[in-house]
Protein backbone atom coordinates (compact mmCIF):
# COMPACT_ATOMS: atom_id res chain seq x y z
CA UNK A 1 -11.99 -65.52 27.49
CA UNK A 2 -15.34 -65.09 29.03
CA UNK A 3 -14.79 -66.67 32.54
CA UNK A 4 -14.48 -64.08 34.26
CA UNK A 5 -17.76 -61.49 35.51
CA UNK A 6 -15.78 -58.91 34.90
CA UNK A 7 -16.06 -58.80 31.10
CA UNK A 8 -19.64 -57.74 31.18
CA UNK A 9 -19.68 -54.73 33.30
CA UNK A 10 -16.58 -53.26 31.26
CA UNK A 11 -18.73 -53.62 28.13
CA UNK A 12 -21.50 -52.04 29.65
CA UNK A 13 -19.14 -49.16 30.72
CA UNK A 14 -17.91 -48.93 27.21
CA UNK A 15 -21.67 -48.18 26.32
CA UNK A 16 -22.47 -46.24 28.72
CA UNK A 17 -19.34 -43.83 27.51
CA UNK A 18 -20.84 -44.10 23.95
CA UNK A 19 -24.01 -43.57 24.45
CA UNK A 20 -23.48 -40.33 26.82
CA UNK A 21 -20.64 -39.39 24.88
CA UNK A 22 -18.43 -38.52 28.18
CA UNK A 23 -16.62 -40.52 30.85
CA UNK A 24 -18.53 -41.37 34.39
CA UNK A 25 -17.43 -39.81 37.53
CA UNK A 26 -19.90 -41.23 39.18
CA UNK A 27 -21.17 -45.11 39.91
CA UNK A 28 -24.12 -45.44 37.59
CA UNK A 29 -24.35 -49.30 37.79
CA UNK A 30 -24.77 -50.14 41.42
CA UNK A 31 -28.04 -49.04 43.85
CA UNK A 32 -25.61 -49.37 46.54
CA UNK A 33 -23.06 -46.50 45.57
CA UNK A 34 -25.06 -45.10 43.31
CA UNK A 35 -23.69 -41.47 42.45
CA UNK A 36 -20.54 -42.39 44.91
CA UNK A 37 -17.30 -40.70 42.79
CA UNK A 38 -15.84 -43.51 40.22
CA UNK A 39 -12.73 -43.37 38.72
CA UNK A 40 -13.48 -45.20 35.42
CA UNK A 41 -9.95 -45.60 34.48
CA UNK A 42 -9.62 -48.11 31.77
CA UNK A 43 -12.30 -46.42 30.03
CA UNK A 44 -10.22 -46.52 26.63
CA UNK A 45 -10.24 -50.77 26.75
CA UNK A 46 -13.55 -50.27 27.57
CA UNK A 47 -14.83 -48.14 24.89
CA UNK A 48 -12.91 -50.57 22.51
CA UNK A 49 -14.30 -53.75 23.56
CA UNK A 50 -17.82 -51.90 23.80
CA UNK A 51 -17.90 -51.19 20.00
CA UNK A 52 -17.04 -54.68 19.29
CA UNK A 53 -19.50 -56.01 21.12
CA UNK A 54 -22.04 -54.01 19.32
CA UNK A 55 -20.72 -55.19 16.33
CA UNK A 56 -20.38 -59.00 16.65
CA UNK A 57 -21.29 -59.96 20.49
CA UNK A 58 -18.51 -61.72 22.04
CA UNK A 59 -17.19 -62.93 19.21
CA UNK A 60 -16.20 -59.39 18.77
CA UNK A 61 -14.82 -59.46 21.82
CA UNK A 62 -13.25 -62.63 21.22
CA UNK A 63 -11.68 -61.04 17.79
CA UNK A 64 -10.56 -58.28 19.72
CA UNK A 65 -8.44 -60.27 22.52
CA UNK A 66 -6.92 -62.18 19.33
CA UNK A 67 -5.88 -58.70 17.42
CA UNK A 68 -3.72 -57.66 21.10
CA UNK A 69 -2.23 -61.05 21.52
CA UNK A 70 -1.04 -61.01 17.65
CA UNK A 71 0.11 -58.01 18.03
CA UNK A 72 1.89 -58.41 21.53
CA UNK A 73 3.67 -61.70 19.86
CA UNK A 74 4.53 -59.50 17.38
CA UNK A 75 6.18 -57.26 19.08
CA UNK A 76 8.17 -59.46 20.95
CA UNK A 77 9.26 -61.92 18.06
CA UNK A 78 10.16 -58.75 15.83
CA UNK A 79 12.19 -57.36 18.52
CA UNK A 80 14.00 -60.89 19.57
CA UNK A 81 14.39 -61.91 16.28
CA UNK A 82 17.85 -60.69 15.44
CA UNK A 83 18.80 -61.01 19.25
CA UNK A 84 18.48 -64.76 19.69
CA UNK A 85 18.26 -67.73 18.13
CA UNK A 86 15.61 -69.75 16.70
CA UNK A 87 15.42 -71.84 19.60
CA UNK A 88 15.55 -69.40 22.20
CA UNK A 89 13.00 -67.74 20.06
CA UNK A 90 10.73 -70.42 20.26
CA UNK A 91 11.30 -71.15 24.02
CA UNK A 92 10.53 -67.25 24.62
CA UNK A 93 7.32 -67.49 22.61
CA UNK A 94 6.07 -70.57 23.64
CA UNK A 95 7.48 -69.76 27.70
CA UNK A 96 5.41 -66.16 27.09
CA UNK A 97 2.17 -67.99 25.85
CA UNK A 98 1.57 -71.11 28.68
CA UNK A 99 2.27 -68.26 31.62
CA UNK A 100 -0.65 -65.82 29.89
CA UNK A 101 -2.48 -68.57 29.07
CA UNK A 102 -4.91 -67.79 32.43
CA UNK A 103 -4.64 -63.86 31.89
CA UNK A 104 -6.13 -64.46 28.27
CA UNK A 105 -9.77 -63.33 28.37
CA UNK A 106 -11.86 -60.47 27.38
CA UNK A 107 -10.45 -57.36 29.71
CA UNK A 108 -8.37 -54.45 29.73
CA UNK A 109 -5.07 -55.69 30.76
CA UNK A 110 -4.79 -57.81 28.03
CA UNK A 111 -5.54 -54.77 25.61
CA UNK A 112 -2.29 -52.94 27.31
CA UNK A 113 0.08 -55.49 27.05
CA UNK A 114 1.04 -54.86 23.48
CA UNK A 115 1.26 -51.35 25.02
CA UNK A 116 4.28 -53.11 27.47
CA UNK A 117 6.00 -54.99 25.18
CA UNK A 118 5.87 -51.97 22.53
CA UNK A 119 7.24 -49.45 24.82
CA UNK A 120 9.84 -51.76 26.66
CA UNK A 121 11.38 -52.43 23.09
CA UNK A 122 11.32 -48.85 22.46
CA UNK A 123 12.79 -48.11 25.70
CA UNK A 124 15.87 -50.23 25.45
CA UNK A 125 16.19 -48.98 21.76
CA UNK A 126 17.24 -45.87 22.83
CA UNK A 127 19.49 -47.26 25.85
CA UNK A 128 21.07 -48.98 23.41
CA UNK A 129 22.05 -45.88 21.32
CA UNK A 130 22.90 -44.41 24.83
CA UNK A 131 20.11 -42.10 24.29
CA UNK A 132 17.28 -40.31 25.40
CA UNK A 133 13.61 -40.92 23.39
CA UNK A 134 12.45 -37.97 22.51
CA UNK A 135 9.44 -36.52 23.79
CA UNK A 136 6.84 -37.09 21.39
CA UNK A 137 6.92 -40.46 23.22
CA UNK A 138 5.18 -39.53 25.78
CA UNK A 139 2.04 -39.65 23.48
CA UNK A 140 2.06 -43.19 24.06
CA UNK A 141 1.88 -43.44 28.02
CA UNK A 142 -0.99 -40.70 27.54
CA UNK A 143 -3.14 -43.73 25.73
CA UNK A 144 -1.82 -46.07 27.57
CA UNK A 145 -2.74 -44.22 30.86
CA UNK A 146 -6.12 -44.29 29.29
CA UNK A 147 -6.06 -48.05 28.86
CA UNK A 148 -5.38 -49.39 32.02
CA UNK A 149 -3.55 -49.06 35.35
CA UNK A 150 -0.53 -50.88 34.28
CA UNK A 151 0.73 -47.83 32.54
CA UNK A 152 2.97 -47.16 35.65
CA UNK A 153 4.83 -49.81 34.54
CA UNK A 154 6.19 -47.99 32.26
CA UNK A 155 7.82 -45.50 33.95
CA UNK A 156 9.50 -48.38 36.09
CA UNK A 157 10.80 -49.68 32.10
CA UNK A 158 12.01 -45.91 31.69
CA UNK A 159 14.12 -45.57 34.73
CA UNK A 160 15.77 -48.81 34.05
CA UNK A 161 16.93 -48.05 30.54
CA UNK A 162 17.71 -44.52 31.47
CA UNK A 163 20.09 -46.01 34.17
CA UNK A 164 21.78 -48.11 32.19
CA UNK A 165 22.07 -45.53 29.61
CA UNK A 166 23.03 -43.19 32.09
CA UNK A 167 26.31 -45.52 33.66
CA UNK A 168 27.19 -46.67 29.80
CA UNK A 169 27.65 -43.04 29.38
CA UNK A 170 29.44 -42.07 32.62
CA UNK A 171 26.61 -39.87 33.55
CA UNK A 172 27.07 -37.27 30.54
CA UNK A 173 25.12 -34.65 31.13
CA UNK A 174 23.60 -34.26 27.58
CA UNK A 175 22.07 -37.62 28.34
CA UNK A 176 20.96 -37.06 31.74
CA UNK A 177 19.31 -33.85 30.83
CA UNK A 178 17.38 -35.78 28.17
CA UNK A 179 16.40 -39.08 30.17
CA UNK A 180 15.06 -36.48 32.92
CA UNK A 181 13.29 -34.23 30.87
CA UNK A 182 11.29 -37.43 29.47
CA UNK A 183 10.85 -38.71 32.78
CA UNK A 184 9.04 -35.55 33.45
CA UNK A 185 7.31 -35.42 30.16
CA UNK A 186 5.77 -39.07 30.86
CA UNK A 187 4.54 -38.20 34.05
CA UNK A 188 2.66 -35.11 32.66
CA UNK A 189 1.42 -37.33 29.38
CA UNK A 190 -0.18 -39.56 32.04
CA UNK A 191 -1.65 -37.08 34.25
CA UNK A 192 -3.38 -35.80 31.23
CA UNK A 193 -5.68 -38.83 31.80
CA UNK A 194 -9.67 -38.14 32.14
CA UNK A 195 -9.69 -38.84 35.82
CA UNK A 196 -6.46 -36.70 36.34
CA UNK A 197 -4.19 -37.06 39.27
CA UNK A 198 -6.82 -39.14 41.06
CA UNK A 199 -6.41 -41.58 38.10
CA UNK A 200 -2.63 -40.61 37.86
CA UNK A 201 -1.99 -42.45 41.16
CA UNK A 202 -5.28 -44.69 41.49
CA UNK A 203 -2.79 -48.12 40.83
CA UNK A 204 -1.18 -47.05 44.09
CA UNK A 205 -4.62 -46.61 46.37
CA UNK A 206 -6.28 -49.99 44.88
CA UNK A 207 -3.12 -51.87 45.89
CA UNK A 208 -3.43 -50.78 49.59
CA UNK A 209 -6.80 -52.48 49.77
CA UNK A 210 -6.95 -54.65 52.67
CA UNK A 211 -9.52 -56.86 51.25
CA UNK A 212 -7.67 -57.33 47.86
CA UNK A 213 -6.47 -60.95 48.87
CA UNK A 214 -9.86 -62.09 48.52
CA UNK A 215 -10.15 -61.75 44.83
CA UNK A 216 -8.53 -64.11 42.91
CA UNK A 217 -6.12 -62.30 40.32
CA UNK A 218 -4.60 -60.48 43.69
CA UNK A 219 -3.54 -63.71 45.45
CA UNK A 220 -0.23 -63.99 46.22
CA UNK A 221 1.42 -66.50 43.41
CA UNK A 222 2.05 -70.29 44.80
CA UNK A 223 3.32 -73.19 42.95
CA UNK A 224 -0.21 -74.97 43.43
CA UNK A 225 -1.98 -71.94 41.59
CA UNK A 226 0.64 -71.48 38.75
CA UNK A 227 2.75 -74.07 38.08
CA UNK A 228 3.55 -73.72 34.85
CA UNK A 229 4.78 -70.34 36.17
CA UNK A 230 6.87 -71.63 38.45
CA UNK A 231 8.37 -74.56 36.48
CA UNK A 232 9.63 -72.25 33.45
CA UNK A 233 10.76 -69.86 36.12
CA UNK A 234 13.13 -72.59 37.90
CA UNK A 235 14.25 -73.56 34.00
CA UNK A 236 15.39 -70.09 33.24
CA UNK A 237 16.92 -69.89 36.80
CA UNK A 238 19.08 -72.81 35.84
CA UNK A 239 20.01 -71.69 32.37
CA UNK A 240 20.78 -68.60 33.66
CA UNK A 241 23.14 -70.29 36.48
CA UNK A 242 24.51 -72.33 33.39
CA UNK A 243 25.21 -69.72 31.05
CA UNK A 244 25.96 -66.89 33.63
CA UNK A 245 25.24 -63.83 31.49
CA UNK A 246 26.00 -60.55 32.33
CA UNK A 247 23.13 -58.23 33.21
CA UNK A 248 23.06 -54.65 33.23
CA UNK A 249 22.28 -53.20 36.60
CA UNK A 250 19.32 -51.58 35.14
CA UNK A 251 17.84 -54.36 34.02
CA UNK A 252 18.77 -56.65 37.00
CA UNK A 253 16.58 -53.88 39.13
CA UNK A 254 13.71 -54.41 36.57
CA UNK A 255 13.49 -58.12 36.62
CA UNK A 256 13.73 -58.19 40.27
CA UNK A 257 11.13 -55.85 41.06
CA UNK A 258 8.91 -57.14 38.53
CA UNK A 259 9.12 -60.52 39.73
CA UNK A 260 8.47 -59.28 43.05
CA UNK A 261 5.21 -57.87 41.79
CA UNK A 262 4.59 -61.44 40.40
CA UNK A 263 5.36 -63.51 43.36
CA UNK A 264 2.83 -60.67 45.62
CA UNK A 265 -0.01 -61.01 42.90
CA UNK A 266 -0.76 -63.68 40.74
CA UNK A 267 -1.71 -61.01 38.50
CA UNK A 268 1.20 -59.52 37.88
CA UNK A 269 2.80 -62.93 36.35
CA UNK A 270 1.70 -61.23 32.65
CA UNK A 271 3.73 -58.28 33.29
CA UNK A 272 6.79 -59.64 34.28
CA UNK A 273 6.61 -62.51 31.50
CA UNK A 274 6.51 -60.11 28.69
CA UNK A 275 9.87 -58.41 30.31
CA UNK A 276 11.54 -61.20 30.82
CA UNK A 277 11.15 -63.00 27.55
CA UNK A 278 12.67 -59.24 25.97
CA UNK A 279 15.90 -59.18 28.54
CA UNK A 280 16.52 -62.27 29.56
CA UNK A 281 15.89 -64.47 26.09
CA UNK A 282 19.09 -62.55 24.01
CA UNK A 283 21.45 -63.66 27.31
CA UNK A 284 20.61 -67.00 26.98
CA UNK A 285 21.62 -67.18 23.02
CA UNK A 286 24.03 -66.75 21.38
CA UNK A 287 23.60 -64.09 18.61
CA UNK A 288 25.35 -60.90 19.10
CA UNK A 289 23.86 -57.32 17.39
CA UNK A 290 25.60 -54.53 17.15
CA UNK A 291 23.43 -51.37 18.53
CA UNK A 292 22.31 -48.40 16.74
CA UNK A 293 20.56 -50.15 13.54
CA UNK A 294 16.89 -50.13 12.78
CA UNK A 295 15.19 -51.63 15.57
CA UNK A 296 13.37 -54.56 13.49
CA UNK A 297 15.80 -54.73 10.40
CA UNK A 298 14.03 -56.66 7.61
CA UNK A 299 15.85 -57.99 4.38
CA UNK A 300 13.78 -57.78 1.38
CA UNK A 301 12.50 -61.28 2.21
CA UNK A 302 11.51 -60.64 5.25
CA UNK A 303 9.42 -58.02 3.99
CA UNK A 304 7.41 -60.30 1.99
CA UNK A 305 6.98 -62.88 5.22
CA UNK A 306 6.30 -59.85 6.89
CA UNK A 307 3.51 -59.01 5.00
CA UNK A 308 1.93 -62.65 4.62
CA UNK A 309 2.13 -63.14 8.60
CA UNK A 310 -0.24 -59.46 8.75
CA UNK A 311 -2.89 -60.59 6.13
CA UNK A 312 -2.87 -64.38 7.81
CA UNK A 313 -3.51 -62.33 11.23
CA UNK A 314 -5.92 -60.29 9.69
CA UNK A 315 -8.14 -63.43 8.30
CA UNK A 316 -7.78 -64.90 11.66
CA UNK A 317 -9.01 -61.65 13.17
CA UNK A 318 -11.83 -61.54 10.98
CA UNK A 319 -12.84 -65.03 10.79
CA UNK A 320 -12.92 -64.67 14.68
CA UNK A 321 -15.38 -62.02 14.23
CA UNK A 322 -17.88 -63.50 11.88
CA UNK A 323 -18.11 -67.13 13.33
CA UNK A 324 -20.81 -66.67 15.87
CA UNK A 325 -19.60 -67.43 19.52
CA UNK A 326 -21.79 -68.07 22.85
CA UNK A 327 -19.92 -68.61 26.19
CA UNK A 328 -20.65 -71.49 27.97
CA UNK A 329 -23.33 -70.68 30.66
CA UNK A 330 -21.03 -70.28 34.19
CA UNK A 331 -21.68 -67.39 36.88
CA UNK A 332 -19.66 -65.42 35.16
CA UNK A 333 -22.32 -65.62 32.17
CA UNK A 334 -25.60 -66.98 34.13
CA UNK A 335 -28.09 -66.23 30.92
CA UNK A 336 -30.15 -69.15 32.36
CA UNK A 337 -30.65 -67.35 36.45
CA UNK A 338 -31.14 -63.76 34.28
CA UNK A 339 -33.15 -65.46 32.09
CA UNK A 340 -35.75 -65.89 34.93
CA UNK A 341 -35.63 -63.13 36.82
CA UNK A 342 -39.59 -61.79 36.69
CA UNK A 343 -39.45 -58.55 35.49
CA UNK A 344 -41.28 -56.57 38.41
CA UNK A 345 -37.88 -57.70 40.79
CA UNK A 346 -35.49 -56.43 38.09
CA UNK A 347 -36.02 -52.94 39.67
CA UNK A 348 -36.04 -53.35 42.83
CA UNK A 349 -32.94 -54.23 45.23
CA UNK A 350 -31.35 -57.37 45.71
CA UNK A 351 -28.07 -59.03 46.81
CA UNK A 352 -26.08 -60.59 44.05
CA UNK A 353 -23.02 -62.82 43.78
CA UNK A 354 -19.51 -60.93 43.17
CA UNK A 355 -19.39 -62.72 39.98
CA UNK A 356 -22.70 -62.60 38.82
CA UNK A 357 -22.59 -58.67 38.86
CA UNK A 358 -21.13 -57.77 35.30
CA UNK A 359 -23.60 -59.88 33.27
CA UNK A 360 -26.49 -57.94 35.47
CA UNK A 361 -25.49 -54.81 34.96
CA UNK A 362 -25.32 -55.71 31.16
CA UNK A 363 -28.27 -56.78 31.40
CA UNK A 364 -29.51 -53.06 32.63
CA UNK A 365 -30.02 -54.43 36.20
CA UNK A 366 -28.77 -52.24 39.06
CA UNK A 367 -26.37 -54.38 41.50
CA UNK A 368 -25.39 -54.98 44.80
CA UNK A 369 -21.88 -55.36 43.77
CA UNK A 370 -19.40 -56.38 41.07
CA UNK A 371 -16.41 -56.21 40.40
CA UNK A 372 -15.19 -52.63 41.20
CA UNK A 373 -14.19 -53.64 44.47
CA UNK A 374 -11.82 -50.02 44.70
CA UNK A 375 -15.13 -48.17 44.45
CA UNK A 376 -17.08 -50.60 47.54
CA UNK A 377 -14.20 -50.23 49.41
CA UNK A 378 -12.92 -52.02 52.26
CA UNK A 379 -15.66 -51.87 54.84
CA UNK A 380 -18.76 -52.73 52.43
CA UNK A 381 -16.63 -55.77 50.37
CA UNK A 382 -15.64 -57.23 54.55
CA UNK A 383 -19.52 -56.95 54.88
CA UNK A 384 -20.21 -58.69 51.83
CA UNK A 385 -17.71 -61.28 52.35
CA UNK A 386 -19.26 -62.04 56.01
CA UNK A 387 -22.33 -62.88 54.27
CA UNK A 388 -21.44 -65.12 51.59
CA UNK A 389 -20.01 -66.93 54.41
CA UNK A 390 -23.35 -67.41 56.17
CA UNK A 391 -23.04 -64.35 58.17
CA UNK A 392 -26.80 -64.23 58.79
CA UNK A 393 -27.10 -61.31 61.23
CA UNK A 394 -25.16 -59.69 58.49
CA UNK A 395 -27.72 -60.51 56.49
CA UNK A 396 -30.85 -59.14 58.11
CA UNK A 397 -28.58 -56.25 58.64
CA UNK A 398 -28.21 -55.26 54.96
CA UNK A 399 -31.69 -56.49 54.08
CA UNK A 400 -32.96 -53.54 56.39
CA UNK A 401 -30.43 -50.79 55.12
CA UNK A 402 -31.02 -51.64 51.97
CA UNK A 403 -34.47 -53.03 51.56
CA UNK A 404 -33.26 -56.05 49.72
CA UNK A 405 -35.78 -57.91 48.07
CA UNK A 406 -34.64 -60.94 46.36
CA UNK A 407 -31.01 -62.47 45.84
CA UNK A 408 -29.22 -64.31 42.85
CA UNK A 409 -26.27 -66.14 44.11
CA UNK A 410 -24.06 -69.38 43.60
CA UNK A 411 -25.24 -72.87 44.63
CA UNK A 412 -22.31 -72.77 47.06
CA UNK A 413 -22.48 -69.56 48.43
CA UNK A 414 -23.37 -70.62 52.30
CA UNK A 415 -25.92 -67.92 52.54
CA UNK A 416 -28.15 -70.35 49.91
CA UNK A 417 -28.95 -73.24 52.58
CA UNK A 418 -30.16 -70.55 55.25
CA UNK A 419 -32.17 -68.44 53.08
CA UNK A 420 -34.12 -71.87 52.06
CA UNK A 421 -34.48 -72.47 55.49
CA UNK A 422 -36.15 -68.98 56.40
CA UNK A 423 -39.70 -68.35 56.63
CA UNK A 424 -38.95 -64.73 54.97
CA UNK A 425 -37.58 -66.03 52.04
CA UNK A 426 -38.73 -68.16 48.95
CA UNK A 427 -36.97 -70.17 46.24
CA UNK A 428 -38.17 -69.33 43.06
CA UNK A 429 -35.59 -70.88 40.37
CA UNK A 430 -32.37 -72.74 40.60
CA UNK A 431 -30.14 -74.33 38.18
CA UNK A 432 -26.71 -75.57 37.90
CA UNK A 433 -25.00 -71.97 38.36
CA UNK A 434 -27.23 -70.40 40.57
CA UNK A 435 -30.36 -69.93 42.52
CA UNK A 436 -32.96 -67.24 43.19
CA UNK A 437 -34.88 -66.14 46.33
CA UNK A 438 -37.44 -63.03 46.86
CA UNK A 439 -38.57 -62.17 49.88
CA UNK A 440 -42.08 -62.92 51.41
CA UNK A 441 -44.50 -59.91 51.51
CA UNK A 442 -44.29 -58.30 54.79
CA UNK A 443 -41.08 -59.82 56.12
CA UNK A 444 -38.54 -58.20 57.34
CA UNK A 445 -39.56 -54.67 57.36
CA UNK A 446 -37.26 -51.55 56.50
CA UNK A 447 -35.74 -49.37 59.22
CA UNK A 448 -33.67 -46.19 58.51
CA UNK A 449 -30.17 -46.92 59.04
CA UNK A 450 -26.97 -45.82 57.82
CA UNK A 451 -25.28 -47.96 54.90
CA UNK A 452 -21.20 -47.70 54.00
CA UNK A 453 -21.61 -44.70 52.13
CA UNK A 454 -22.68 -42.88 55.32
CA UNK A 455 -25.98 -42.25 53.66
CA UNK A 456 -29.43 -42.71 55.29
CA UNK A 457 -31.72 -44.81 53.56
């Protein structure tokens, strides 16, 4: 859950909101952007996983990423359970689980799923009745808007069940009236967000980032990468071709674009598992439900099971949370490199790995950069990029602008072997994650020069 940098800088957000009690507009964890405009998005996640942290540490954290994925499971099994059988039940579950399995870690999106799977089921609810939610809906895509980005999602959900409710209906107008006037009512719920339209369309402007390719979770999706992915995907595909089930045209549209979205960006696998175990699982079995009953109907039974599965979660949850928990030391948690940073350099600038920024700014250190990559932007990440690949003159470049003092980066990173070989530059500690250099007094004196943020320094 931890292996990602990532983890530590939204907990330090989530403090940072606590402790001043409003949301930044402003960077206030790099020296780089520092007081650049931030659109702090997901500041809801973060506030969440920021109180339990304070509470328990990362076992908090680690409770917390157990309470959305039992409740996300939840979702889904109460929803499939009187549309499929109990094999295609267990195939959806267990399909759902291996693809999230590398998604599963301490960070916002995995907080919002629930928030997908809840409002997909509620979405096709009312399709099924042929029609509209009503408005007070709309209250959810206002928190989830508040969550994280993926909230746009949603709407995508909404226009597919609102055209298949739409045809099933021949286009009454009663229904069409309703579907639009909740269309519009989402869109104003999520405007309502704390960064307003700027964090209304912000999924749209990080996804034309040139340099997004270079981070991991934004690859495009391969077989070598996922395969797991792409083996349960062909198994469906041939079930499917087996048992040729009819899909609505609405939801046709939804898996298609959705899997689009998977097969651009790795990342996007999560999203388009949870839909597809919801639509595609009750076409591949056999059960048949009339529409217009409760949408989880329990017998009296069921109740009681019910019941017995929430207090079983609810031990797990807290048992999760009590059990002390320390990540393994990576540099996505380098405790050992931070450890032994002398306290005079924690001040002053430096260059950091990509990965190593979240656990510094945790630690109150100011950064280079981490892993807001929207807020660098293009031209400073292509910089940053160059010079983890050795880019020396790159190098010199930034030390100047910046006044960079020391370094903490990966043993691999290629700019490690030429700072040992400079006379400017020292090694001071290494270990297995990482090593540190500071700069020789004297060398490599400051000149004014103009950084990315078209600021003299």
């Amino acid at each position: 859950m931890f292996r990602d940098g990532d983890v530590s800088w939204h907990v330090a957000a989530g403090r940072w909101i606590l402790e001043h009690r409003s949301v930044p507009s402003t960077d206030p964890f790099s020296f780089t952007m520092a007081g650049k405009p931030w659109i702090a998005f997901e500041w809801g996640a973060e506030v969440i996983y920021a109180v339990a942290y304070n509470i328990a540490g990362f076992a908090g954290l680690a409770a917390t990423v157990t309470l959305a994925l039992i409740v996300l499971f939840g979702v889904v099994f109460g929803y499939l359970r009187e549309r499929a059988g109990p094999l295609a039940l267990l195939i959806a579950l267990a399909g759902m689980l291996l693809v999230l399995q590398p998604f599963i870690m301490a960070r916002p999106h995995v907080i919002a799923l629930p928030f997908l799977a809840a409002w997909s089921v509620l979405m096709f609810k009312y399709r099924d009745e042929n029609r509209s939610p009503p408005l007070a809906l709309a209250l959810l895509i206002f928190v989830w808007a508040n969550i994280h980005g993926s909230y746009f999602v949603g709407f995508v959900v909404a226009a597919a069940a609102a055209l298949d409710s739409l045809i099933a209906t021949k286009f009454d107008r009663k229904v069409l009236l309703g579907w639009s006037s909740f269309g519009f009512a989402i869109l104003v719920a999520a405007a309502l967000n704390v960064n307003g339209i700027e964090g209304l369309i912000h999924p749209l402007t990080i996804s034309r980032m040139e340099t997004l390719p270079s981070i991991g979770e934004w690859h495009p999706s391969t077989p070598g990468a996922t395969p797991l992915f792409y083996l349960l995907l062909l198994a469906v595909t041939g079930a499917l071709l087996w048992k040729r089930p009819c899909f609505r045209p609405g939801e046709l549209l939804l898996l298609l674009l959705t899997l689009g979205m998977a097969f651009t960006h790795i990342r996007h696998q999560s999203v388009f598992i949870v839909l597809a175990a919801l639509v595609v699982t009750p076409k591949l079995s056999n059960v048949v439900r009339e529409t217009g009953g409760p949408l989880f109907p329990l017998s009296t039974e069921a109740r009681v099971w019910t019941v017995a599965a929430a207090l079983a979660a609810l031990v797990i949850v807290g048992v999760r949370a009590v059990v002390p928990l320390q990540p393994r030391e990576t540099f996505s948690n380098p405790r050992g490199l931070i450890a032994h940073i002398p306290p005079e350099l924690r001040s002053q600038p430096m260059l950091n790995e990509y990965s190593m920024g979240g656990p510094l700014i945790l630690n109150g250190i100011r950064v280079y950069i981490d892993g807001r990559a929207d807020m660098y932007g293009d031209d400073f990440f292509k910089a940053y990029l160059k010079m983890s690949d050795g880019d020396w003159e790159v190098f010199n470049r930034m030390v100047k602008n910046y006044d960079l003092r020391w370094t903490i980066l990966q043993n691999d990173n290629r700019l490690v072997e030429k700072l040992d070989m400079s006379p400017d530059w020292r090694r001071i500690y290494s270990d297995e994650v990482g090593v540190i250099h500071v700069r020789r007094a004297g060398a490599a004196a400051p000149v004014r020069e103009t950084n990315f943020n078209g600021k003299s320094k």
